[in-house]
Protein backbone atom coordinates (compact mmCIF):
# COMPACT_ATOMS: atom_id res chain seq x y z
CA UNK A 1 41.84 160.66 -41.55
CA UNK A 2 39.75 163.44 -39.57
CA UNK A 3 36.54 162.33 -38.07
CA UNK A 4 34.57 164.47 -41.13
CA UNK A 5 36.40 162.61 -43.51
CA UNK A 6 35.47 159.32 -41.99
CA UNK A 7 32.00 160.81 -41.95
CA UNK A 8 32.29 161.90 -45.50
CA UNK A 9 33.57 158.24 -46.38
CA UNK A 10 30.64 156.44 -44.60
CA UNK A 11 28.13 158.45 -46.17
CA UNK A 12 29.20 157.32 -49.72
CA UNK A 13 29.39 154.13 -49.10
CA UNK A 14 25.77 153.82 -47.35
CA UNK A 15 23.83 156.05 -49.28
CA UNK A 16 20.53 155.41 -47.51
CA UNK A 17 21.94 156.94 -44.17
CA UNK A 18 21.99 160.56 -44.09
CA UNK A 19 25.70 162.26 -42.91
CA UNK A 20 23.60 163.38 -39.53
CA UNK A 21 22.61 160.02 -38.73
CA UNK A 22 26.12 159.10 -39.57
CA UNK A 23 27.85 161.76 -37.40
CA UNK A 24 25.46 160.56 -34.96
CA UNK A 25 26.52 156.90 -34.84
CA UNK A 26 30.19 157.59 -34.98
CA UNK A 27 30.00 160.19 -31.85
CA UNK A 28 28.01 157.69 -30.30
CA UNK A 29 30.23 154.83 -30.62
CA UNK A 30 33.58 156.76 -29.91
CA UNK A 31 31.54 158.45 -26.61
CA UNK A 32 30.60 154.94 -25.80
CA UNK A 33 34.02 153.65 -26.24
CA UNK A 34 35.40 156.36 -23.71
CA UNK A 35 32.76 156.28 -21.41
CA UNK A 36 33.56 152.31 -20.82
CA UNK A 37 37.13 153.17 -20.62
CA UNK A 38 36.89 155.75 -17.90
CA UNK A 39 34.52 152.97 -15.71
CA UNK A 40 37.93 151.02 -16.05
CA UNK A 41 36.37 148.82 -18.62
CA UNK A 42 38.13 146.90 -21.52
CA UNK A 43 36.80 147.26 -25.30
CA UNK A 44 37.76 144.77 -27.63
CA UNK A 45 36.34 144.93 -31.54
CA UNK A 46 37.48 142.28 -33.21
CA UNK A 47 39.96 142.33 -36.43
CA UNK A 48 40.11 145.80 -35.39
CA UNK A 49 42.12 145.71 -31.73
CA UNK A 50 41.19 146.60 -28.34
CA UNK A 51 41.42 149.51 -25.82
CA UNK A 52 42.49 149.47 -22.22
CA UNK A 53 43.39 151.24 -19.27
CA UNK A 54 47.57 151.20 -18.40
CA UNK A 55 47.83 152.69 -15.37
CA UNK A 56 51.46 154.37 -14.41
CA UNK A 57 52.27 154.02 -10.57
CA UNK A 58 52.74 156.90 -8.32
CA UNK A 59 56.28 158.35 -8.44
CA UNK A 60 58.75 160.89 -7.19
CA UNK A 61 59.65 163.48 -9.84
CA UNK A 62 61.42 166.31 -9.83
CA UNK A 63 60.30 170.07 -10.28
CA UNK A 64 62.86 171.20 -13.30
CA UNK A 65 63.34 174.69 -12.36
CA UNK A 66 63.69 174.64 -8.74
CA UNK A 67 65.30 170.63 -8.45
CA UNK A 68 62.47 170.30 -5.87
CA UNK A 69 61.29 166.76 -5.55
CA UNK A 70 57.61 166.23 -6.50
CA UNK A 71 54.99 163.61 -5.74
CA UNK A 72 53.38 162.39 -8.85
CA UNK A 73 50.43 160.58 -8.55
CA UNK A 74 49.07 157.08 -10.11
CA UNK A 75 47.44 157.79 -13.73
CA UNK A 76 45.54 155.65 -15.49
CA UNK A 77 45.77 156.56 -19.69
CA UNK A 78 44.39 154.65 -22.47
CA UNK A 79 45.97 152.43 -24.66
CA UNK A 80 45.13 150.70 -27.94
CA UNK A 81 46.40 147.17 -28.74
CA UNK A 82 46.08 146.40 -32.54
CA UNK A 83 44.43 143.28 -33.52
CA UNK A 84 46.22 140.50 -36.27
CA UNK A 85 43.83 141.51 -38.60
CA UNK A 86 44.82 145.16 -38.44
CA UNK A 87 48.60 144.25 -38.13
CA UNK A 88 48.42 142.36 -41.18
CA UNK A 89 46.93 145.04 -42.85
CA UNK A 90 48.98 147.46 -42.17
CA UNK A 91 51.95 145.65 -42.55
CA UNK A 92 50.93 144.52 -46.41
């Protein structure tokens, strides 16, 4: 499902909200979402799952055309943990 189609979906099923104001609410919840994540924060909606920061440790790696070794520094990437609710779900 694209993010129009979600949009699309939303306004059919609340027909007193325009698809603006619901574009609007979805941007602002997914923008809020991220912006919580990249403070290091953890977002948990429940039934639904949550979304955290893994972070990968630094590293040596290795430069595949020349074979020279390479520093790779610590990430941190997001990561999305269903919730029973959504397993259960899905697994139906």
């Amino acid at each position: 499902m694209t993010g129009s189609q979600l949009i699309q979906r939303l306004a059919s099923k609340y027909s007193d909200l325009s698809p603006r104001d619901i574009d609007s609410i979805v941007r602002t919840i997914l923008q809020s979402i991220g912006d919580y994540l990249a403070k290091d924060g953890r977002v948990e909606i429940r039934g639904f799952g949550s979304f955290q920061n893994h972070i990968t440790p630094p590293k040596t790696g290795r430069n595949p055309k020349t074979g020279e070794l390479v520093k790779v520094a610590a990430k941190r990437r997001p990561h999305f943990k269903p919730g029973k609710e959504l397993r259960d779900r899905v697994n139906q």
